[in-house]
C-alpha atoms as a PDB file:
ATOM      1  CA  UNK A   1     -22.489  52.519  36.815  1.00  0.00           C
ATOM      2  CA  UNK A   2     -22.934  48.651  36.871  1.00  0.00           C
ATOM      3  CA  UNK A   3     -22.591  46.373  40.193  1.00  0.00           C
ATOM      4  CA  UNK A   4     -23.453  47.551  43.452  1.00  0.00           C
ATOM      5  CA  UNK A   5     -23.549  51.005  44.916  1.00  0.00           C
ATOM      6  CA  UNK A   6     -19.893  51.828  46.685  1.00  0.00           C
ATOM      7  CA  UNK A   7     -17.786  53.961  48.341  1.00  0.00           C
ATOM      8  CA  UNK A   8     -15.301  56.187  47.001  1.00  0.00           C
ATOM      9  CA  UNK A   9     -12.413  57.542  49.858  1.00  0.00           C
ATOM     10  CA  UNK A  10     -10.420  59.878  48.275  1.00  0.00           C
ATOM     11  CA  UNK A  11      -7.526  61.659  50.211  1.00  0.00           C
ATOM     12  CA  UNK A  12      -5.218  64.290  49.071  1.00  0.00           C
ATOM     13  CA  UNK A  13      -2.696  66.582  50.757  1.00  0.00           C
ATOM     14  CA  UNK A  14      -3.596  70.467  51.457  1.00  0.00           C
ATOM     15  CA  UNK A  15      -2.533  71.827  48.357  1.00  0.00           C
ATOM     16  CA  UNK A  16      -2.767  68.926  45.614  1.00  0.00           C
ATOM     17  CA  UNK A  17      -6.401  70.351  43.715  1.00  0.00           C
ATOM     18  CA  UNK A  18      -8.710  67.639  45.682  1.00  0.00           C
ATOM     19  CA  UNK A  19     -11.519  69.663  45.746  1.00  0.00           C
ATOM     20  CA  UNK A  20     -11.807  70.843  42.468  1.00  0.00           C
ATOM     21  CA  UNK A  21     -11.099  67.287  41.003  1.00  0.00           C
ATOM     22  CA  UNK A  22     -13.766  66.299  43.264  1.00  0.00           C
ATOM     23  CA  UNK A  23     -16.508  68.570  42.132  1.00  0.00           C
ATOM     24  CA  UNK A  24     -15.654  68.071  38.611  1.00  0.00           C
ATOM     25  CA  UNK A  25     -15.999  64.331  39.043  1.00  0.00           C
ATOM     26  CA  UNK A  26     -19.233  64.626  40.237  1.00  0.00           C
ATOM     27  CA  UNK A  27     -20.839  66.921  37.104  1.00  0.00           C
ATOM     28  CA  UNK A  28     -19.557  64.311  35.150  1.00  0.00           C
ATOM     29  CA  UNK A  29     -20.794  61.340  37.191  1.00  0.00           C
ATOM     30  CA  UNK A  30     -24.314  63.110  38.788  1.00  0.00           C
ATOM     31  CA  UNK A  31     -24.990  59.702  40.139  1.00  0.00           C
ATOM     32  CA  UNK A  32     -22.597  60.238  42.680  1.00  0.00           C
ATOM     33  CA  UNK A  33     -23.394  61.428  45.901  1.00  0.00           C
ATOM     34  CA  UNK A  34     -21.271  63.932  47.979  1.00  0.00           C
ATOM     35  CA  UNK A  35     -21.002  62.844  52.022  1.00  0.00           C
ATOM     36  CA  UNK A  36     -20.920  66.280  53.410  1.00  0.00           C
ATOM     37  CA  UNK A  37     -18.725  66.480  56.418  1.00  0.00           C
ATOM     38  CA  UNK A  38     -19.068  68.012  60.231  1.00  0.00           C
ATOM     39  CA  UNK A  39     -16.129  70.301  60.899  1.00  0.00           C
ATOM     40  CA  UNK A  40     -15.398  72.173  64.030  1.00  0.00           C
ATOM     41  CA  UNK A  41     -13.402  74.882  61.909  1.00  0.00           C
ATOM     42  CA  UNK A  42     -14.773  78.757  61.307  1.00  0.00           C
ATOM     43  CA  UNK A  43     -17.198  78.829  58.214  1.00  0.00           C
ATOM     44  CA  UNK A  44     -15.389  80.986  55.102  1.00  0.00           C
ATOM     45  CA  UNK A  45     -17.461  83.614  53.425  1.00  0.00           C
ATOM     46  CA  UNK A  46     -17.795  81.725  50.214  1.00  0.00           C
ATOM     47  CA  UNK A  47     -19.131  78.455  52.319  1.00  0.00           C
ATOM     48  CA  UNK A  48     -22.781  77.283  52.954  1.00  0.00           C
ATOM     49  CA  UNK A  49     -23.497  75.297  55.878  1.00  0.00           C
ATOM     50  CA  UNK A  50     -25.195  72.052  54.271  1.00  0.00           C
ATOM     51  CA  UNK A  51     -23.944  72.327  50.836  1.00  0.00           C
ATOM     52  CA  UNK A  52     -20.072  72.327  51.762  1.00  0.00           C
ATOM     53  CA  UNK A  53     -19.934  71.368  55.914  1.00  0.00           C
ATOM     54  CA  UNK A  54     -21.783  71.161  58.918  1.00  0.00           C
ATOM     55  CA  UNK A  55     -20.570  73.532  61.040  1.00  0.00           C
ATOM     56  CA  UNK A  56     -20.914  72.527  64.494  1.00  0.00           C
ATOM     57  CA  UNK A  57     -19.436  73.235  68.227  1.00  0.00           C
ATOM     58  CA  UNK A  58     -16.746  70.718  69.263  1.00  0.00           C
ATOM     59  CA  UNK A  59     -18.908  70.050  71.785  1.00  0.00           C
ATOM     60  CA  UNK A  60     -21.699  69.166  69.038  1.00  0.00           C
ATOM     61  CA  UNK A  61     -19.019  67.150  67.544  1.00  0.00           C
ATOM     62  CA  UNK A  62     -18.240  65.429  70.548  1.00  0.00           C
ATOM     63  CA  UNK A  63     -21.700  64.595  71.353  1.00  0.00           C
ATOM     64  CA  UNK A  64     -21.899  62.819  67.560  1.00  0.00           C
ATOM     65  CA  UNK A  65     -18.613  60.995  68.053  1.00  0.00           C
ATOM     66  CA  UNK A  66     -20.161  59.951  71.447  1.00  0.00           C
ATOM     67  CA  UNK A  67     -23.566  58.704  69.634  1.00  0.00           C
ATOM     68  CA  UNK A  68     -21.378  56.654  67.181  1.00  0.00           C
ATOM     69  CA  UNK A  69     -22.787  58.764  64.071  1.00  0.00           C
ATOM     70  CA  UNK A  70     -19.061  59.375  63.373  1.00  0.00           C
ATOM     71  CA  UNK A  71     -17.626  56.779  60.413  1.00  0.00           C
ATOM     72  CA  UNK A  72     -14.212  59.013  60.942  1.00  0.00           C
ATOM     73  CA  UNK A  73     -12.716  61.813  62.331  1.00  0.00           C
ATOM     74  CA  UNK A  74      -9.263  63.580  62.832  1.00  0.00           C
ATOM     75  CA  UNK A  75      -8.123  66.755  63.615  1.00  0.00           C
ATOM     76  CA  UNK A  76      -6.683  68.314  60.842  1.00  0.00           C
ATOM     77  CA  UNK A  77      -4.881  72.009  61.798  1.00  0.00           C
ATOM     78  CA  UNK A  78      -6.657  72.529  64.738  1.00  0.00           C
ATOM     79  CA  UNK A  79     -10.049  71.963  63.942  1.00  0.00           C
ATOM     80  CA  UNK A  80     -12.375  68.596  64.063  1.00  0.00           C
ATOM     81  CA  UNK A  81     -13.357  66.813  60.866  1.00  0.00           C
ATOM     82  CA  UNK A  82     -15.654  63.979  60.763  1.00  0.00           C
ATOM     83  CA  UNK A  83     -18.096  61.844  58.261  1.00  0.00           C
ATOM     84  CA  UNK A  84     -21.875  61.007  58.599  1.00  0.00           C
ATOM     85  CA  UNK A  85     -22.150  57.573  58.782  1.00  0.00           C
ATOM     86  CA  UNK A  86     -25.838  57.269  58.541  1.00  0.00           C
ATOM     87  CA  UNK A  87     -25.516  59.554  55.548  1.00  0.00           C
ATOM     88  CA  UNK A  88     -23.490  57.505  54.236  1.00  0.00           C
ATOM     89  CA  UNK A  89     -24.953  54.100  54.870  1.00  0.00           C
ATOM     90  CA  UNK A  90     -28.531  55.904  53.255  1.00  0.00           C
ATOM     91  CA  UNK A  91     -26.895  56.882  50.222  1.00  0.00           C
ATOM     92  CA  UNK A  92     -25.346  53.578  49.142  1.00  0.00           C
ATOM     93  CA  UNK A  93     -28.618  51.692  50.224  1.00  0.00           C
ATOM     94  CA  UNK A  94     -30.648  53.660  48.116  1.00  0.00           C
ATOM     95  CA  UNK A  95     -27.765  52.565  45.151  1.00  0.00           C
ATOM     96  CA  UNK A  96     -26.368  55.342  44.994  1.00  0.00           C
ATOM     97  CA  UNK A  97     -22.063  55.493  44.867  1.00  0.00           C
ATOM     98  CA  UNK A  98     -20.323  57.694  47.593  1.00  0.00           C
ATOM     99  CA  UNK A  99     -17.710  60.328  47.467  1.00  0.00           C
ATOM    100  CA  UNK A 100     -15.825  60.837  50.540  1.00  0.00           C
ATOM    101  CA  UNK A 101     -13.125  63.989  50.458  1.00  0.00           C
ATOM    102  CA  UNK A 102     -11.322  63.423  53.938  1.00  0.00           C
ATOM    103  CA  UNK A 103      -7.873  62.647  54.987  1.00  0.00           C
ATOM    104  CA  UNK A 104      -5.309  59.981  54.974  1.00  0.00           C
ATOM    105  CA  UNK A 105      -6.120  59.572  58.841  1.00  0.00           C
ATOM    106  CA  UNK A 106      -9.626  59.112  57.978  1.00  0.00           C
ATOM    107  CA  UNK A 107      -9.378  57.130  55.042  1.00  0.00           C
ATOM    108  CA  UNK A 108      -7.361  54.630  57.091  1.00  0.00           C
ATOM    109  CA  UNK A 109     -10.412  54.395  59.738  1.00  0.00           C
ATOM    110  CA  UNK A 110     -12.725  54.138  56.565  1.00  0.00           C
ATOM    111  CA  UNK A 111     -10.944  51.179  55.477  1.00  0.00           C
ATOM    112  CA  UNK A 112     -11.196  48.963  58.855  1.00  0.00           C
ATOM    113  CA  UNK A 113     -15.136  49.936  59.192  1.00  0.00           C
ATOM    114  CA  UNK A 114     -15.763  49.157  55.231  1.00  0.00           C
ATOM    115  CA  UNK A 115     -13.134  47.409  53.575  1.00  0.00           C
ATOM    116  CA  UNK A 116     -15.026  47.006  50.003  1.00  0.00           C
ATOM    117  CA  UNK A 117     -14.394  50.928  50.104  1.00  0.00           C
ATOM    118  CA  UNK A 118     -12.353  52.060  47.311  1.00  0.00           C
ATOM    119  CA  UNK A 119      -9.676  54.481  47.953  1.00  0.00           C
ATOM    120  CA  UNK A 120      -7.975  57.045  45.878  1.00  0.00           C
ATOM    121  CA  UNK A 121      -4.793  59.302  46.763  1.00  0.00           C
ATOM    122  CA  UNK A 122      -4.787  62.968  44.991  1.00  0.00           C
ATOM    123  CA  UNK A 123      -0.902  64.366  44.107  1.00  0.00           C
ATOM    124  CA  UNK A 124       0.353  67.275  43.194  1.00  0.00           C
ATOM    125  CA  UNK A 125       2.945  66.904  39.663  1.00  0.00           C
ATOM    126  CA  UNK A 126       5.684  68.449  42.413  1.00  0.00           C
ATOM    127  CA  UNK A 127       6.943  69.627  45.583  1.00  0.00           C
ATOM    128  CA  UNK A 128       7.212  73.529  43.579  1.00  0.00           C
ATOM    129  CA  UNK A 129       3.559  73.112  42.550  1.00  0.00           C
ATOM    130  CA  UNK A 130       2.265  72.707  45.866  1.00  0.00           C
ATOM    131  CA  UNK A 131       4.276  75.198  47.253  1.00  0.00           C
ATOM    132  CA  UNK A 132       2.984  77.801  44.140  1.00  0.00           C
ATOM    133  CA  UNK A 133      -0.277  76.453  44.749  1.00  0.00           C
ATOM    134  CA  UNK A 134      -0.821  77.105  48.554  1.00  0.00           C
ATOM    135  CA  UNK A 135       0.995  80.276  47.846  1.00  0.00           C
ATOM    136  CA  UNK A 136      -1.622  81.337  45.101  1.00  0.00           C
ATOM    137  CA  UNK A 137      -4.281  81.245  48.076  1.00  0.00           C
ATOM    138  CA  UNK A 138      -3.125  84.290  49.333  1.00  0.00           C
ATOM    139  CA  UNK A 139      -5.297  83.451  52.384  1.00  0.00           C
ATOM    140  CA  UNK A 140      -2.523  82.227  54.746  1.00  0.00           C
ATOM    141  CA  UNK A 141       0.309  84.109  56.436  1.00  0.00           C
ATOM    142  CA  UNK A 142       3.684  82.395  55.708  1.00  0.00           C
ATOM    143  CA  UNK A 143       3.707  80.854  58.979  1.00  0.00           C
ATOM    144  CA  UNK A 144       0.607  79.064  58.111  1.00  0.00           C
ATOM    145  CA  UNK A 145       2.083  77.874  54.707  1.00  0.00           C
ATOM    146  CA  UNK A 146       5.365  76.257  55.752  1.00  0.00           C
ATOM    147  CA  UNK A 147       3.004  74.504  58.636  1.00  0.00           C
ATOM    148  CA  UNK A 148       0.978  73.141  55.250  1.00  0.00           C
ATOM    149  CA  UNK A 149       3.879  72.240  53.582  1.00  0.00           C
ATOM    150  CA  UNK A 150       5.281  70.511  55.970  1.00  0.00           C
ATOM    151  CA  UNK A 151       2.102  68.510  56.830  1.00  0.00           C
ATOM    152  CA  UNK A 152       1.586  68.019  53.326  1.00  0.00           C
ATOM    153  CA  UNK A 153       5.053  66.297  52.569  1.00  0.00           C
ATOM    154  CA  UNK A 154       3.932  64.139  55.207  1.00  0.00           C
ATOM    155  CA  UNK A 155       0.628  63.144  53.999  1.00  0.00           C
ATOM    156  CA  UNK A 156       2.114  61.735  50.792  1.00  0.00           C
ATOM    157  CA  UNK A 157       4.298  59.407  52.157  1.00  0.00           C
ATOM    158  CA  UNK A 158       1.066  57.293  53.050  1.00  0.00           C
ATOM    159  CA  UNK A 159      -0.060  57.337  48.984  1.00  0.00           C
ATOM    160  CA  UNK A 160       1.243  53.312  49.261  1.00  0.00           C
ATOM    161  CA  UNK A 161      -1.963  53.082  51.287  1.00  0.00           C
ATOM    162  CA  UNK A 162      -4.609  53.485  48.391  1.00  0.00           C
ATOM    163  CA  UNK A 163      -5.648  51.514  45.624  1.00  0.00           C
ATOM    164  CA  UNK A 164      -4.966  54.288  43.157  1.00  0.00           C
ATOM    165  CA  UNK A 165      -2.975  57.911  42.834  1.00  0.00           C
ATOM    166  CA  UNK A 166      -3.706  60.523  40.583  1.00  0.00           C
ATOM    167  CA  UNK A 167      -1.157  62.752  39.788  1.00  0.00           C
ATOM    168  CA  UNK A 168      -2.927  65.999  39.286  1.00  0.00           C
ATOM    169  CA  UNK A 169      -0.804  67.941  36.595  1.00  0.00           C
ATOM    170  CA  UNK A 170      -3.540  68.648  34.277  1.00  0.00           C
ATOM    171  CA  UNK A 171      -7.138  69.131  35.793  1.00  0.00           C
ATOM    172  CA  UNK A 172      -9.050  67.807  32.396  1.00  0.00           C
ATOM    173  CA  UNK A 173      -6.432  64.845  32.215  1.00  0.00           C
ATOM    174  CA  UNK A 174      -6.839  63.953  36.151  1.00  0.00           C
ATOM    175  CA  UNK A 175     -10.146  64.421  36.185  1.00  0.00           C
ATOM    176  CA  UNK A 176     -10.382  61.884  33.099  1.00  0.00           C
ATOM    177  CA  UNK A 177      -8.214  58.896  34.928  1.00  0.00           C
ATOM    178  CA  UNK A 178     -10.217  59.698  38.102  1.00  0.00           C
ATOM    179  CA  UNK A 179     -13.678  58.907  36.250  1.00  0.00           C
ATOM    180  CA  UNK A 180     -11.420  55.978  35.024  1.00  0.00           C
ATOM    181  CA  UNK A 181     -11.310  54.497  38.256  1.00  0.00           C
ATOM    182  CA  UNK A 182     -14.764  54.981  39.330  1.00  0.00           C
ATOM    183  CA  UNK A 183     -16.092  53.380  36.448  1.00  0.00           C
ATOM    184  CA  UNK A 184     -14.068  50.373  37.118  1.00  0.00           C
ATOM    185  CA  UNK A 185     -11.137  50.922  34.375  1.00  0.00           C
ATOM    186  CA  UNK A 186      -8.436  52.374  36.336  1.00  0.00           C
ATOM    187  CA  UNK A 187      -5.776  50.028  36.075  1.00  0.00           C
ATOM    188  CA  UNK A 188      -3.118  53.089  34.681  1.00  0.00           C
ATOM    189  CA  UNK A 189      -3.843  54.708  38.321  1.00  0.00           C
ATOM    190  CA  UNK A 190      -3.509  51.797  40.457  1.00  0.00           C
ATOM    191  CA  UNK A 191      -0.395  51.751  42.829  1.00  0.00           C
ATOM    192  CA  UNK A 192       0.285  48.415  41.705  1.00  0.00           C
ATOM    193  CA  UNK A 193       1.875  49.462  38.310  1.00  0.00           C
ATOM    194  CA  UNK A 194       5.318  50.012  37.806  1.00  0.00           C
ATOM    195  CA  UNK A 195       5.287  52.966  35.912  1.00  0.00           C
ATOM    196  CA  UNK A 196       3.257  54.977  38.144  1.00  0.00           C
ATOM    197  CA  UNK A 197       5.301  53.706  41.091  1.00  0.00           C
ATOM    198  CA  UNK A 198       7.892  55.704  39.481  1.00  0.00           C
ATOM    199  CA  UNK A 199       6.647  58.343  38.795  1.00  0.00           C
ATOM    200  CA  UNK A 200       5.549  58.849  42.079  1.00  0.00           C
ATOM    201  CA  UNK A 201       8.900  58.397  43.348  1.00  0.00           C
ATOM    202  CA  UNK A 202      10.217  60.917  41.435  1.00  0.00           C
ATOM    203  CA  UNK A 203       7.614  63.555  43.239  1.00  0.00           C
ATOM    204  CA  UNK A 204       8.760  62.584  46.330  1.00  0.00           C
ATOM    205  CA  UNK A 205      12.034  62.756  46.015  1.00  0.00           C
END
C-alpha cells in the first residue's frame, strides 16, 4: 500500500456481516492492523480477551476515558465500547494502516479527532436480510431482535456520513470493492456516485 499509513473507520449496523467482511479484509491485506476495542459487555464463549476485546469493568473503562486513552466510545445496547488511542496512534507511526470496526457514533467522534481518517459504511442488500440474518443467530430472544432491528434501521440512515458504502449481498463481491477502497480505487463505493445513491435508496425504503 503506497502513501502514508492511515486509518480505516468502518461502521455497520448489527446485522449487516461487518465482522466477517472485516476479517476477510485483513487475510487479504495482512498489512493491516486490527485496533482491538475495550468493551464493558460479558465475554462470549467463542471470544478471547486480547485477540477480539478487552474486557474490562465500567469502572476500568471509566478510569481510561478519564486518562484520555479513549479515541471513542458509545454505549451500544447497554454495554461500553471504546478505541485505544495510543494503539492506534503506534500502529500508524510504525506505517502500518488501521482498521477500526466501531459504530456510527464513534466513527463520527473519529472523524473530528482525525479527519484524514477514511470511513466506510457496511449494508445489508435489504431490510428481510437483516432481519433473516439476526434471526439466523439464534442467540437472542425476540425481544432482543426487534430492539436490533429497530436500532439497526436507525443506524443506516447516517450511511450519508461516510466516504463509501458497501452493500454486502455477496461476501466475495463486498469483500472485493472493500479492498477496492483501501487500496485507493474505490470510486464505485463512494457515496458520491449516483448509482450507488440509488441503490441505497432503494434499501431504505
Amino acid at each position: 500500500m503506497a502513501g502514508d499509513a492511515k486509518l480505516f473507520v468502518i461502521a455497520a449496523p448489527s446485522g449487516a456481516g461487518k465482522t466477517t467482511l472485516v476479517k476477510a479484509l485483513v487475510e487479504h491485506n495482512p498489512e493491516l492492523k486490527f485496533s482491538i476495542s475495550y468493551t464493558t459487555r460479558s465475554q462470549r464463549a467463542t471470544e478471547e480477551h486480547g485477540r477480539d476485546y478487552y474486557f474490562v469493568t465500567v469502572d476500568e473503562f471509566e478510569a481510561l476515558r478519564k486518562n484520555g486513552e479513549l479515541l471513542e466510545s458509545a454505549l451500544v445496547f447497554d454495554n461500553h465500547y471504546g478505541t485505544s488511542r495510543s494503539q492506534v496512534e503506534r500502529h500508524l507511526a510504525n506505517g502500518n494502516p488501521v482498521i477500526l470496526e466501531i459504530d456510527w457514533q464513534g466513527a463520527r467522534l473519529v472523524r473530528q479527532s482525525m479527519p484524514d481518517c477514511v470511513t466506510i459504511f457496511i449494508l445489508p442488500p435489504s431490510r428481510e436480510a437483516l432481519e433473516r440474518r439476526l434471526r439466523g443467530r439464534r442467540t437472542d430472544s425476540e425481544a432482543v431482535i426487534q430492539r436490533r432491528l429497530r436500532d439497526a434501521l436507525g443506524d443506516m440512515s447516517h450511511w450519508d456520513e461516510f466516504d463509501y458504502v458497501i452493500i454486502n449481498d455477496d461476501l466475495k463481491r463486498a469483500t472485493a470493492e472493500l479492498v477496492a477502497v483501501i487500496e485507493g480505487r474505490g470510486e464505485a463505493s463512494s457515496t458520491g456516485n449516483p448509482e450507488l445513491v440509488r441503490a441505497v435508496r432503494n434499501i431504505l425504503v
